[in-house]
Protein backbone atom coordinates (compact mmCIF):
# COMPACT_ATOMS: atom_id res chain seq x y z
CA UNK A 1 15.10 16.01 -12.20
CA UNK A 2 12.73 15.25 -8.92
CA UNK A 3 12.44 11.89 -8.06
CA UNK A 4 8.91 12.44 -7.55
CA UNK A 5 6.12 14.82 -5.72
CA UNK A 6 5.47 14.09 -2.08
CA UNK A 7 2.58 15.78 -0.33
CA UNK A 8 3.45 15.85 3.29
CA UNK A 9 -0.06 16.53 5.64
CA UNK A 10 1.04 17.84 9.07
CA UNK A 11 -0.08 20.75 11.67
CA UNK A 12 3.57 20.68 13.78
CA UNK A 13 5.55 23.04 11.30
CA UNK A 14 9.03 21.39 13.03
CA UNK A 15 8.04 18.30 11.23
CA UNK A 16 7.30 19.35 7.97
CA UNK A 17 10.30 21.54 7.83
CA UNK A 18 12.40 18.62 8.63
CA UNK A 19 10.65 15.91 6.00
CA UNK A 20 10.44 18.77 3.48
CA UNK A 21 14.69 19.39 4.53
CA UNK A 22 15.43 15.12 4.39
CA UNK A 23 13.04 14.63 0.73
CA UNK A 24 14.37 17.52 -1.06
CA UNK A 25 18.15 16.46 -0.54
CA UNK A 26 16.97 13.42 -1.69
CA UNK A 27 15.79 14.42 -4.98
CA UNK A 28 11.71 14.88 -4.44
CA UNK A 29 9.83 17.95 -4.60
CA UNK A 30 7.59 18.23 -1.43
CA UNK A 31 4.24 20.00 -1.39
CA UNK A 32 2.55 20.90 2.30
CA UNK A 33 -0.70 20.62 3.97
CA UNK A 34 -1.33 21.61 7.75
CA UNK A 35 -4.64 20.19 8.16
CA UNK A 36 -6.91 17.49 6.52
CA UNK A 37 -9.06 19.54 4.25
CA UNK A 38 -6.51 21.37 2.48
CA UNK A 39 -4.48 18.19 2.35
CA UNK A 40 -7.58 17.02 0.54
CA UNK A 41 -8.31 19.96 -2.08
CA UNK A 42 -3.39 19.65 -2.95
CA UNK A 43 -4.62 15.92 -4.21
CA UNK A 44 -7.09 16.86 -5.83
CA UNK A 45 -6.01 20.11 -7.66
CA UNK A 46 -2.04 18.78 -7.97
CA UNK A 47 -1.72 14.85 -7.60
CA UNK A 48 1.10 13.77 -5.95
CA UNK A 49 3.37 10.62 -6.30
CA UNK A 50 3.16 9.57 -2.61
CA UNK A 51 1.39 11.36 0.40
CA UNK A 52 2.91 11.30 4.15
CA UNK A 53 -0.03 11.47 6.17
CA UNK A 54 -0.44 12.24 9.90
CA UNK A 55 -3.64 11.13 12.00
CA UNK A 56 -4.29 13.98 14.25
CA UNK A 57 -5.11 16.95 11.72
CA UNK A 58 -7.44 20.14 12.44
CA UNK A 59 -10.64 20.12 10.17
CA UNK A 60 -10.14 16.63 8.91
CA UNK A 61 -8.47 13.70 10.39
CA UNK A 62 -6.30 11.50 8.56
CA UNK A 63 -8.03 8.52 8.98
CA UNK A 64 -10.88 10.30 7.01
CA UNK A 65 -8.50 11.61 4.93
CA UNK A 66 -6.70 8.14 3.91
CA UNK A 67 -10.73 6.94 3.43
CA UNK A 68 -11.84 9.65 0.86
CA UNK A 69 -8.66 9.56 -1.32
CA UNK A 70 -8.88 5.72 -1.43
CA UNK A 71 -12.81 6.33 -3.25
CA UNK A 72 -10.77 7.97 -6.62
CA UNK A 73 -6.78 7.07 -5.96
CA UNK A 74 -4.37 4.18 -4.93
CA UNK A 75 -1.90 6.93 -4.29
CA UNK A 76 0.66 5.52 -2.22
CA UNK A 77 0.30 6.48 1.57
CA UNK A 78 2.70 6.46 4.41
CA UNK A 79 0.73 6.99 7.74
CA UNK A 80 2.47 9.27 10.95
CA UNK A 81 1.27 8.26 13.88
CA UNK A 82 1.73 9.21 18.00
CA UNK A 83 -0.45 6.38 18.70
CA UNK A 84 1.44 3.40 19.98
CA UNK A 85 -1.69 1.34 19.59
CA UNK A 86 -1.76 -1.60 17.17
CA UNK A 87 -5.44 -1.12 16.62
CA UNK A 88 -5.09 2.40 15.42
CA UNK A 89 -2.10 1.63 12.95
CA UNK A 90 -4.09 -1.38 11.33
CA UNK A 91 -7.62 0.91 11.23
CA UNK A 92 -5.12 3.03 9.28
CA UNK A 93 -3.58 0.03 6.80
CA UNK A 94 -7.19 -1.26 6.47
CA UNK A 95 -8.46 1.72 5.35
CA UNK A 96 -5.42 1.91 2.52
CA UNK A 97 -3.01 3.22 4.14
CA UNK A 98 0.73 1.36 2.40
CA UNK A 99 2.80 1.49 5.46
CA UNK A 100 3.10 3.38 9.02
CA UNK A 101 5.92 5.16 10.57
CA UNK A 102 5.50 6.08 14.85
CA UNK A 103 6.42 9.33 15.88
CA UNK A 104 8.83 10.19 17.54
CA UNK A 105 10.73 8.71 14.17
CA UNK A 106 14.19 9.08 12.18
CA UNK A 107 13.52 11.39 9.08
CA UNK A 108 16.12 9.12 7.29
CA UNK A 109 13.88 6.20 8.30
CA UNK A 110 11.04 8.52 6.47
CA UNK A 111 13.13 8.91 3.73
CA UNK A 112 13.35 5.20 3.33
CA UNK A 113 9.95 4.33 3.62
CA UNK A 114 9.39 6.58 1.08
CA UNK A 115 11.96 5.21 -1.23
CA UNK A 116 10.43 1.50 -0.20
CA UNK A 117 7.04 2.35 -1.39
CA UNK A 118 7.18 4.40 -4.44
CA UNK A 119 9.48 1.73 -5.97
CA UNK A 120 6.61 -1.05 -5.51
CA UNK A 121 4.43 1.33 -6.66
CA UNK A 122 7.28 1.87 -9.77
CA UNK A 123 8.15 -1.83 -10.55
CA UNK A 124 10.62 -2.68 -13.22
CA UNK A 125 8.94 -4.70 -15.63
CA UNK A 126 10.86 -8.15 -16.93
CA UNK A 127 10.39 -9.20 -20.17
CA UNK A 128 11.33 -12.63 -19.79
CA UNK A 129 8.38 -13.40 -16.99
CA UNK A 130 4.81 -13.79 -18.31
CA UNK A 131 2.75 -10.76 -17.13
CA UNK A 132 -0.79 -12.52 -17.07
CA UNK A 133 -1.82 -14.79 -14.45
CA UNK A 134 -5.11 -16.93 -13.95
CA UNK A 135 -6.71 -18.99 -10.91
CA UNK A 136 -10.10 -20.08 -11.98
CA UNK A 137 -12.07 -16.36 -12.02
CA UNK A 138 -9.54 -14.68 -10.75
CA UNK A 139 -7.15 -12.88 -13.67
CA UNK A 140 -3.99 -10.84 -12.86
CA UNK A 141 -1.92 -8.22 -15.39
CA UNK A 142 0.62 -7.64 -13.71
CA UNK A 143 2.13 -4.95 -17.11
CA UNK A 144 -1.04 -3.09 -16.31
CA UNK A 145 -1.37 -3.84 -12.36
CA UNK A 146 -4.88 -4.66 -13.06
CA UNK A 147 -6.77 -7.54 -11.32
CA UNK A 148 -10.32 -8.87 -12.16
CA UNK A 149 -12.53 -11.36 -10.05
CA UNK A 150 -15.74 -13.32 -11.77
CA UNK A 151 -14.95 -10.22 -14.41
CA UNK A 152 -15.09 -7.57 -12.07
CA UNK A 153 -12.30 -5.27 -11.82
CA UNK A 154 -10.87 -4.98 -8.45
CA UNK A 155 -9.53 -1.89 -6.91
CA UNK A 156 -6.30 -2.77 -5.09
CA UNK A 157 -3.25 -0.45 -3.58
CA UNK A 158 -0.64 -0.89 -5.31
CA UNK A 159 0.64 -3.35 -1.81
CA UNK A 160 -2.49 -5.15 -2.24
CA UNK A 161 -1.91 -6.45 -6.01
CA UNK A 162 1.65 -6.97 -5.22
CA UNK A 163 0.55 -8.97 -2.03
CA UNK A 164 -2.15 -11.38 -4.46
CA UNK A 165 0.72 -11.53 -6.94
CA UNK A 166 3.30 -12.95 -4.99
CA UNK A 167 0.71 -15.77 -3.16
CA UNK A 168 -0.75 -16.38 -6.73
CA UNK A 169 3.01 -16.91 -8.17
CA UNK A 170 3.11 -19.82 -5.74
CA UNK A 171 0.50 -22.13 -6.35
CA UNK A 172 -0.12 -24.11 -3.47
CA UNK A 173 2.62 -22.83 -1.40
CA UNK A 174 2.03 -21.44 1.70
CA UNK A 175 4.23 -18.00 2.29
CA UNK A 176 4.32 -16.91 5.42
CA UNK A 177 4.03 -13.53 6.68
CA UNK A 178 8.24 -12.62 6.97
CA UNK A 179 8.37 -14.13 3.53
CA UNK A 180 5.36 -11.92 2.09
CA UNK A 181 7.13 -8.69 3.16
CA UNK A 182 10.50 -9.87 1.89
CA UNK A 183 8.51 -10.27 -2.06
CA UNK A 184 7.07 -6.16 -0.86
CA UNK A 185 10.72 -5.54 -0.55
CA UNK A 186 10.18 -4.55 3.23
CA UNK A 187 12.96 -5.46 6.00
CA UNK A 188 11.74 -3.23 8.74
CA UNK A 189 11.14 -5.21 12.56
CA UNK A 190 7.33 -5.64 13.55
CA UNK A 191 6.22 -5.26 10.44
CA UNK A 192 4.49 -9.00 10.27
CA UNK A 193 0.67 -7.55 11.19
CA UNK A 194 0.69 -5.29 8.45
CA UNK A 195 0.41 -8.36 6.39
CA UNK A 196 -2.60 -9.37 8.13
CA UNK A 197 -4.49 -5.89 7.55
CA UNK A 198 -3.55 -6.30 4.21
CA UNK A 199 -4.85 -9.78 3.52
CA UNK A 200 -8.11 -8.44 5.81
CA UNK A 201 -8.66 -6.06 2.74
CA UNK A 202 -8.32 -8.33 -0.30
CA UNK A 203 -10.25 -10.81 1.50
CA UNK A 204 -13.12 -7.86 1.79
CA UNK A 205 -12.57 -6.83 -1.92
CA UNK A 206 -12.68 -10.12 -3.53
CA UNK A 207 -15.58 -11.41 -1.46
CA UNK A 208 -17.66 -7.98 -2.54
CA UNK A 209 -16.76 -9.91 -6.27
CA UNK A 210 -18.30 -13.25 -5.11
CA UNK A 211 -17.49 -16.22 -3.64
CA UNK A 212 -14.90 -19.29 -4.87
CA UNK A 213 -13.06 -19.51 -8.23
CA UNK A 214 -9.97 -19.37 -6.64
CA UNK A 215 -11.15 -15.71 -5.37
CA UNK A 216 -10.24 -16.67 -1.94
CA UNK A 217 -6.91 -16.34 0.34
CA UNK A 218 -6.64 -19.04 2.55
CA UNK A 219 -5.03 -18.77 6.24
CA UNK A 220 -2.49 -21.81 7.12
CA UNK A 221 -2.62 -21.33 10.80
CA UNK A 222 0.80 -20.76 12.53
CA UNK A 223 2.35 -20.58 9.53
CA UNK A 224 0.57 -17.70 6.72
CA UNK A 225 -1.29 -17.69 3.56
CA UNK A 226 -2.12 -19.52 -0.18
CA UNK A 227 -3.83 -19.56 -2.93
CA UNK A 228 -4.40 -23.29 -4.14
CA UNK A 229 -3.00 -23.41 -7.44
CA UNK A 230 -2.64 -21.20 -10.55
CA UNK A 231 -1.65 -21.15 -14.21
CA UNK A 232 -0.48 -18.52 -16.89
CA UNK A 233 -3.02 -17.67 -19.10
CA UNK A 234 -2.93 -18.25 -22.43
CA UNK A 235 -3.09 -14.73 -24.87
């Protein structure tokens, strides 16, 4: 049984042979695109459970890529890269992208990253922990990975809701950003900016919602990010 479909977008063949090699020995069916339009028209005609997305494509770039699936899907996305540039690798993240891997890279590092994000994008529920979760208008349901600000329905990544979960689980608590990606079950080095470009989007998102009821993230200088308080609503 696969583990799950993976739609891998890249034009160097060498590449995609090897993912496709390292993901189907791990248990996931791999479908291929070598450029970004026809990685566009795979999502749309067979949707897959994660996509591995390089930057530089023919036709259609990633970036433009990552921006047009994010407008229907919160498909998981793992970004390749040749840039060593920060700035490109957090255009990418703010733009939806769930995590980055620089080429030249380890295909079992791949395979990892893959494994990393589809389970927070699979999260075992517990029983035993309440699922609903309220700071003034802001309302989280965390059974149906929903979140709603003054009554609007956001639309979060999966990292995103995970990432407002975790700071509104700790009322008052300031988590800083090695903490954050220890709660997204990440342990890779270098990793800490992603938070930022993260928190940059649900900042965006919950501001489009309007401003205060405990709809805000706020920045603890030198040391991360809280939400003031929070309680469990009551069903």
């Amino acid at each position: 049984m696969s583990k799950g479909k993976i739609l891998v977008v890249d034009d160097e063949p060498k590449i995609v042979n090897t993912v496709r090699a390292y993901l189907e020995r791990e248990g996931y069916q791999v479908l291929e695109a070598d450029d970004g339009r026809q990685a566009l028209e795979i999502f749309r005609q067979e949707p897959p459970d994660l996509i591995v997305l390089d930057l530089m494509l023919p036709e259609i770039d990633g970036l433009e890529v990552c921006r047009q699936i994010r407008r229907s899907s919160d498909v998981p996305i793992i970004m390749l890269t040749a840039r060593q540039e920060d700035a490109d690798k957090l255009i990418g993240l703010e733009l939806g992208a769930d995590d980055y891997v620089t080429k030249p890279f380890s295909p079992r590092e791949l395979v990892a990253r893959v494994r990393v994000v589809l389970r927070r994008a699979r999260p075992t529920p517990v029983p035993a922990t309440p699922s609903r979760l309220a700071l003034g208008d802001l309302l989280l349901d965390e059974e149906r990975f929903e979140a709603t600000c003054h009554g609007q329905l956001l639309s979060l990544t999966v990292t995103e809701f995970r990432l407002l979960a975790a700071l509104a689980k700790n009322p008052g608590r300031v988590l800083s950003r090695a903490q954050l990606l220890d709660i997204l079950g990440e342990s890779y080095e270098g990793y800490e900016r992603t938070i930022d470009a993260h928190v940059k989007n649900l900042r965006r998102k919950l501001a489009a919602a309007g401003p205060g009821g405990g709809c805000n993230i706020a920045t603890v200088h030198g040391v991360g990010y809280k939400l003031q308080e929070t309680h469990y609503a009551q069903d």
